[in-house]
N, C-alpha and C. Protein backbone atom coordinates (compact mmCIF):
# COMPACT_ATOMS: atom_id res chain seq x y z
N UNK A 1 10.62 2.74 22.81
CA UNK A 1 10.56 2.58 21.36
C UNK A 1 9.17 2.97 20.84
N UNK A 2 7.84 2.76 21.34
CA UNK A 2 7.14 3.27 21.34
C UNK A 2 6.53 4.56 20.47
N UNK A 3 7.13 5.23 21.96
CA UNK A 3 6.97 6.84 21.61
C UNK A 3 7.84 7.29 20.08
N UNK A 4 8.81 6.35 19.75
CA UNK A 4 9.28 6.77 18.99
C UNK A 4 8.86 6.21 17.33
N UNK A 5 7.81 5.86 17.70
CA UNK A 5 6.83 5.21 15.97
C UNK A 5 7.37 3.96 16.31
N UNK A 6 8.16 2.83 16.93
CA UNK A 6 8.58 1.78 16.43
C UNK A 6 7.84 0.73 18.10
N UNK A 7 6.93 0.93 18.26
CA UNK A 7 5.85 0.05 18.80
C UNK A 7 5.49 -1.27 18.24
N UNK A 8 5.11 -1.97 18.39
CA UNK A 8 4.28 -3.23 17.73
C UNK A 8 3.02 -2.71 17.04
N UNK A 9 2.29 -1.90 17.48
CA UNK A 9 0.72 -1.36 17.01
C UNK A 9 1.34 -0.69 15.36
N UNK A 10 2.51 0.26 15.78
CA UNK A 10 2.76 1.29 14.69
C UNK A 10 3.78 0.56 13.74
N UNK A 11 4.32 -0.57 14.22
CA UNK A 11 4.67 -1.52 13.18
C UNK A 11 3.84 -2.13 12.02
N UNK A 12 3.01 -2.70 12.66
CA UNK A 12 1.73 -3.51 12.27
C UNK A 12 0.76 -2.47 11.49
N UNK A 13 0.55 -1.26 11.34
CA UNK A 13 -0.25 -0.60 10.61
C UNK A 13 0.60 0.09 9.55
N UNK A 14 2.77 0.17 9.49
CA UNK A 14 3.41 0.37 8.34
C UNK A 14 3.46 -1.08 8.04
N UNK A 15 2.97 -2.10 8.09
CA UNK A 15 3.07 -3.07 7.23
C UNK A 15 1.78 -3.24 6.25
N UNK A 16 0.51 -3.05 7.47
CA UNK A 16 -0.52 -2.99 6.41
C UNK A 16 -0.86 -1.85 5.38
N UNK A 17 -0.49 -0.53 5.48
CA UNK A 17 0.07 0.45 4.43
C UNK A 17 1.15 0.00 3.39
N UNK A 18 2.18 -0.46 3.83
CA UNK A 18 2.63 -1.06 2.33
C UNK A 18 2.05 -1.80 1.42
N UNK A 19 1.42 -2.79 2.26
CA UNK A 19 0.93 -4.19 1.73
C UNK A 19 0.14 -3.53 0.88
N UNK A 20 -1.19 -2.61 1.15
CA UNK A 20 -1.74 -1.39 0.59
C UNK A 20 -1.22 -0.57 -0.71
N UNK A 21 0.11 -0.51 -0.53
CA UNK A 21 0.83 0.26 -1.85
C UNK A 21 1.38 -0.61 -2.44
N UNK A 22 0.84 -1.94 -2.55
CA UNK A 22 1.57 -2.75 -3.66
C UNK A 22 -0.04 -3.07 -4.45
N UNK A 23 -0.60 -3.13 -3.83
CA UNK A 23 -2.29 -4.30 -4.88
C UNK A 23 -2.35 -2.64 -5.91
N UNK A 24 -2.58 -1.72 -5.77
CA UNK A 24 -2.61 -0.77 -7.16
C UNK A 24 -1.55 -1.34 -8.05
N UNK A 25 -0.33 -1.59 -7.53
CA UNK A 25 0.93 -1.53 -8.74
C UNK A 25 0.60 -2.94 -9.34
N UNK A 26 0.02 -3.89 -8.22
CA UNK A 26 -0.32 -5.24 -9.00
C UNK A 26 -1.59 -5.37 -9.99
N UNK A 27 -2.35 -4.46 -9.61
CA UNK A 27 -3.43 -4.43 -11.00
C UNK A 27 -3.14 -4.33 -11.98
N UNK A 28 -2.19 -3.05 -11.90
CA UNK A 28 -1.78 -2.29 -13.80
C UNK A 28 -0.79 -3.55 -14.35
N UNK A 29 0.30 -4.39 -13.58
CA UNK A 29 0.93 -5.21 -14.20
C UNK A 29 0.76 -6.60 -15.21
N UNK A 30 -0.27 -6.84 -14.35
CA UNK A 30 -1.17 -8.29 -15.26
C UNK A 30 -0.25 -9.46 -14.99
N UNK A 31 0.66 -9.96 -15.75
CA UNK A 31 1.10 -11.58 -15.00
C UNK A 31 2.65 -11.40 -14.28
N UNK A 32 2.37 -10.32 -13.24
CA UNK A 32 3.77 -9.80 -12.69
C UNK A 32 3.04 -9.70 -11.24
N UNK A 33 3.52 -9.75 -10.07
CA UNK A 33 3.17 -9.45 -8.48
C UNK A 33 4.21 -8.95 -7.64
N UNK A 34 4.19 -7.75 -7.28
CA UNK A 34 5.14 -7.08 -6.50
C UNK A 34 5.24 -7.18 -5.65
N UNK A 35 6.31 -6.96 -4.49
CA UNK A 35 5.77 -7.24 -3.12
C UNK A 35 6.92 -6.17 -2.22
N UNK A 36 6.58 -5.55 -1.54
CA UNK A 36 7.88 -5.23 -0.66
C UNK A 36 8.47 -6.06 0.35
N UNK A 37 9.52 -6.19 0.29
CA UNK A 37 10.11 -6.89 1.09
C UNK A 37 11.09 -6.20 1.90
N UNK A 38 12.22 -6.45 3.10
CA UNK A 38 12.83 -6.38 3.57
C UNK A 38 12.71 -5.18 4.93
N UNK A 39 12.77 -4.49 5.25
CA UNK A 39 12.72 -3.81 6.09
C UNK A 39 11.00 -2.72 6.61
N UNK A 40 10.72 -2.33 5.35
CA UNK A 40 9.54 -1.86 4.98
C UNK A 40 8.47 -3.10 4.76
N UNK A 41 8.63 -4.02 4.81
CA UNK A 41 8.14 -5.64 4.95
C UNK A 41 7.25 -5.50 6.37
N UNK A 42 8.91 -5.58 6.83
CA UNK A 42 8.90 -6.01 8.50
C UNK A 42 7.84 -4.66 9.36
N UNK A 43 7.69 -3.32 9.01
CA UNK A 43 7.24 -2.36 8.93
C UNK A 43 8.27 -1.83 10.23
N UNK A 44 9.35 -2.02 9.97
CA UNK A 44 11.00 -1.52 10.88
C UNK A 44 11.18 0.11 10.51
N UNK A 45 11.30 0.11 8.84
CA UNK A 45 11.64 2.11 8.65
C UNK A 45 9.65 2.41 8.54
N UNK A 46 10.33 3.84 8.38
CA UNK A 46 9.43 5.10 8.34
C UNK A 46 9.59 4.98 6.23
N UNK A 47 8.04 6.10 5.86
CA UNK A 47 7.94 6.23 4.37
C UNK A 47 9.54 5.98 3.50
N UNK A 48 10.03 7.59 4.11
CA UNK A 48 11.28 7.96 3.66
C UNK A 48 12.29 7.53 4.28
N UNK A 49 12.38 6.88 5.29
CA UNK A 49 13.30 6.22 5.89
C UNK A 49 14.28 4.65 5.45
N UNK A 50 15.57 4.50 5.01
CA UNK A 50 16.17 4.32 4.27
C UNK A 50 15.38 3.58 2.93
N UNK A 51 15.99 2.50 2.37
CA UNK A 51 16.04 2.19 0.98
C UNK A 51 14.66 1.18 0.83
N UNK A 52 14.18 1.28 -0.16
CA UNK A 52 12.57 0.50 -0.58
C UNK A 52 13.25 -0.93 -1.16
N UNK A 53 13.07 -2.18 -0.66
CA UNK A 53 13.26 -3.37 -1.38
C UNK A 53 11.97 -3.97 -1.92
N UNK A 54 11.87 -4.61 -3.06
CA UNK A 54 11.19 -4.59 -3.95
C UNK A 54 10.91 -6.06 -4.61
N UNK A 55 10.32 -7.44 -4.20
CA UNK A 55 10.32 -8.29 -5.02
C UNK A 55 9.22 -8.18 -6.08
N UNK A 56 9.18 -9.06 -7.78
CA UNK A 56 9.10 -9.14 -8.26
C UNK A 56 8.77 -10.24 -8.80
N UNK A 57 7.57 -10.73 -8.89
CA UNK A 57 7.36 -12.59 -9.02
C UNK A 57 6.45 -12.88 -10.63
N UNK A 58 7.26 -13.19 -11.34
CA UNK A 58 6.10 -13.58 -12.47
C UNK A 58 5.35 -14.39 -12.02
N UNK A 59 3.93 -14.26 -12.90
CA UNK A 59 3.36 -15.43 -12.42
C UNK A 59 3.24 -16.81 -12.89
N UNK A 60 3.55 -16.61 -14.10
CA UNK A 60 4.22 -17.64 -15.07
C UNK A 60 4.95 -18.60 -14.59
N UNK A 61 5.97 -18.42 -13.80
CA UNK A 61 7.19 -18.88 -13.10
C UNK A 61 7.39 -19.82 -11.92
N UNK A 62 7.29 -20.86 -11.93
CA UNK A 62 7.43 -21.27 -10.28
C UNK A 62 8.59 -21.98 -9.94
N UNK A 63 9.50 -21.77 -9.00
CA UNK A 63 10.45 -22.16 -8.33
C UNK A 63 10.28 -23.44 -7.68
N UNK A 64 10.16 -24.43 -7.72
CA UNK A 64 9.55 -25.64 -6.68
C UNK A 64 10.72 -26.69 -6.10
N UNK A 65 10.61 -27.48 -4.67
CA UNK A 65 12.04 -27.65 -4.12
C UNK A 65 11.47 -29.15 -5.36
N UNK A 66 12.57 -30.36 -4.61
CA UNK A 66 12.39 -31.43 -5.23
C UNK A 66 11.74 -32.31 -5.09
N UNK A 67 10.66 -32.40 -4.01
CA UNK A 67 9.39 -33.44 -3.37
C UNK A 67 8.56 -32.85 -4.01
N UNK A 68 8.42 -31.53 -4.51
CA UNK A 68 7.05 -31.29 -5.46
C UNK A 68 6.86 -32.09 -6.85
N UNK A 69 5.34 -32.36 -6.82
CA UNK A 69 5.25 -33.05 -8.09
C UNK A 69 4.87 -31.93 -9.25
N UNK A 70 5.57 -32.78 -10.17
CA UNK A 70 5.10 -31.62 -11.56
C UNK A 70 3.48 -31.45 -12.00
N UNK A 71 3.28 -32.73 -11.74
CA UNK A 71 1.47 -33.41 -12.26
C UNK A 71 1.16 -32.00 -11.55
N UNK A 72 1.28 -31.41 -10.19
CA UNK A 72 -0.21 -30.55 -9.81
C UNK A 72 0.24 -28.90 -9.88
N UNK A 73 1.26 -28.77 -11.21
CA UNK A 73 1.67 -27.43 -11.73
C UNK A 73 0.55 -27.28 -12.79
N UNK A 74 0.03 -26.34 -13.42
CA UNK A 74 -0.23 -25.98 -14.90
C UNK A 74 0.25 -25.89 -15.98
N UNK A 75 0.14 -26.58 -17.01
CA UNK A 75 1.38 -26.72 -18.31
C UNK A 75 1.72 -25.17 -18.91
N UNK A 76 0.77 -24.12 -18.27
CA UNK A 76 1.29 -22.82 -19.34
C UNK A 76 2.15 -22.01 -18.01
N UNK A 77 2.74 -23.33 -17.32
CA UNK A 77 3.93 -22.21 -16.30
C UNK A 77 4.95 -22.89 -16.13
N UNK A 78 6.30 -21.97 -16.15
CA UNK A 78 7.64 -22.80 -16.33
C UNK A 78 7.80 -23.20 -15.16
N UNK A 79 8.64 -24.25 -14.92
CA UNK A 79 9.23 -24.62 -13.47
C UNK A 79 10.43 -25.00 -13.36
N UNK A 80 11.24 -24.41 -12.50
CA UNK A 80 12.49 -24.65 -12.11
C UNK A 80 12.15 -25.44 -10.67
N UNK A 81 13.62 -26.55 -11.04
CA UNK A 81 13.52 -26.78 -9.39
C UNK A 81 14.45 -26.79 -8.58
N UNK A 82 14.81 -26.66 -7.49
CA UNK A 82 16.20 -26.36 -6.74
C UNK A 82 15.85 -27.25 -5.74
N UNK A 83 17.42 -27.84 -5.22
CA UNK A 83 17.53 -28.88 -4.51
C UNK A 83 17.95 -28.11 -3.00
N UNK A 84 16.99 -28.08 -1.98
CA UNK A 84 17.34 -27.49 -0.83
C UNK A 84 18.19 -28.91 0.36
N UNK A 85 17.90 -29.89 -0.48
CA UNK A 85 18.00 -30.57 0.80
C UNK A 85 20.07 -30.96 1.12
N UNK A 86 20.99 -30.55 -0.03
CA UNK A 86 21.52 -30.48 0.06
C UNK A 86 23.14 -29.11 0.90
N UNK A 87 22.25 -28.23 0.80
CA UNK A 87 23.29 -26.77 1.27
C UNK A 87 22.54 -25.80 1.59
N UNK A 88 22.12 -25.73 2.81
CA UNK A 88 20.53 -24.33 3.07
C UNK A 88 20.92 -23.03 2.36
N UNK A 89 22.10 -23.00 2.03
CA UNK A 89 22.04 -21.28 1.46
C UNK A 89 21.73 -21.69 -0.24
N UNK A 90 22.74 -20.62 -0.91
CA UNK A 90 22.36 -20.60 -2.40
C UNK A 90 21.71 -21.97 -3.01
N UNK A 91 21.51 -22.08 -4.28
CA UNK A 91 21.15 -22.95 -4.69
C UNK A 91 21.28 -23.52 -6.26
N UNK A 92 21.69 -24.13 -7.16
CA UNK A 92 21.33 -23.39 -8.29
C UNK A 92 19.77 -24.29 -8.74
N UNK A 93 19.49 -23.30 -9.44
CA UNK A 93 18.01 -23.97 -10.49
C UNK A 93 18.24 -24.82 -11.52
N UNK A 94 17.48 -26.44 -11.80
CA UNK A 94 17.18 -26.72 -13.10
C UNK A 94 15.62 -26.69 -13.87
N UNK A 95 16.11 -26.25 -15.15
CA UNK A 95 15.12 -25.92 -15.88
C UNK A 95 14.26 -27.47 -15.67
N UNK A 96 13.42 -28.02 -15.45
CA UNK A 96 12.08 -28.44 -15.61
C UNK A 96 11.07 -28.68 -16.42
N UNK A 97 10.54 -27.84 -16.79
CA UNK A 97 9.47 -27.77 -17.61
C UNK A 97 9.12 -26.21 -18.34
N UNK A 98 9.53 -26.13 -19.38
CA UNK A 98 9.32 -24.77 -20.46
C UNK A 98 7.88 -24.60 -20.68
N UNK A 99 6.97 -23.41 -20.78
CA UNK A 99 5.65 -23.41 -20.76
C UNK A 99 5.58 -23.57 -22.76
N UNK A 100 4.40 -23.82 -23.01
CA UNK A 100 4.03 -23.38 -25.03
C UNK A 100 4.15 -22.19 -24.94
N UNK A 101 3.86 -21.17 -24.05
CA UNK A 101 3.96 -19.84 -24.71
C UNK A 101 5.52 -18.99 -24.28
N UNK A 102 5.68 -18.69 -25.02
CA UNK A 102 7.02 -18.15 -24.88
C UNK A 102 7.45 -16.81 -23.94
N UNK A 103 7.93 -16.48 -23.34
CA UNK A 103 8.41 -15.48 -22.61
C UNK A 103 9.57 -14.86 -22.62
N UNK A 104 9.70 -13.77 -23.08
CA UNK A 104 11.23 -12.95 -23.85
C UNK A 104 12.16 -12.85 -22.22
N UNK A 105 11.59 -12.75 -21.32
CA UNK A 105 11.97 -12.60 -20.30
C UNK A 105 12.84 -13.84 -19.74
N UNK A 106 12.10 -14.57 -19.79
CA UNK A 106 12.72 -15.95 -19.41
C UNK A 106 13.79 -16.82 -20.05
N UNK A 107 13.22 -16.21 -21.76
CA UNK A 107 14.27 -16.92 -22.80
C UNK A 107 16.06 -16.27 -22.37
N UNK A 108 15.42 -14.79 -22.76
CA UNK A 108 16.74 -14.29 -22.47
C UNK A 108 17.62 -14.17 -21.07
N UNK A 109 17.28 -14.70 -19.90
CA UNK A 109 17.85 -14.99 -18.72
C UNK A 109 18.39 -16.15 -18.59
N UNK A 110 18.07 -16.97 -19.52
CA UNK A 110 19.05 -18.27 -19.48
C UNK A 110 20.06 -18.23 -20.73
């Protein structure tokens, strides 16, 4: 596997090249953080080698399970919280805490 780019060494240097092609796209965005994920993550494909997955994290936003306390969030970020301790897969979210400043993004997804 090796010889064929998929080594541990040549893994480990397409991960730190992605990681690499995300901090430019995260500058220009401002309260948005990109990240690649999934295969090109793992640094498993090649550039062009199949499909680019892509997360997307406001920063506004935090997801938190249900032992987190609200007290050590910031009031200008929303929080949802999801209950893991019941069903390890899906989950659904409750709204929490709405930030003062408004977000078109957020309004209109609920």
């Amino acid at each position: 596997m090796t010889r064929l780019g998929y080594g541990e060494k040549m893994r480990q240097w397409r991960v730190e090249k992605y990681r690499g092609k995300d901090k430019p796209n995260n500058a220009k965005l401002g309260r948005m953080t990109v990240m690649t994920a999934g295969s090109k993550a793992e640094g498993l494909t090649c550039f062009f080698e199949n499909d680019w997955d892509v997360l997307l994290i406001l920063d506004h936003v935090r997801c938190v399970e249900a032992v987190v306390s609200l007290q050590t969030i910031s009031d200008d970020i929303y929080v949802f919280r999801m209950d893991t301790r019941v069903y390890p897969g899906p989950c659904r979210l409750s709204k929490e805490r709405l930030a003062d400043a408004a977000s078109d993004v957020i309004h209109n997804a609920l």
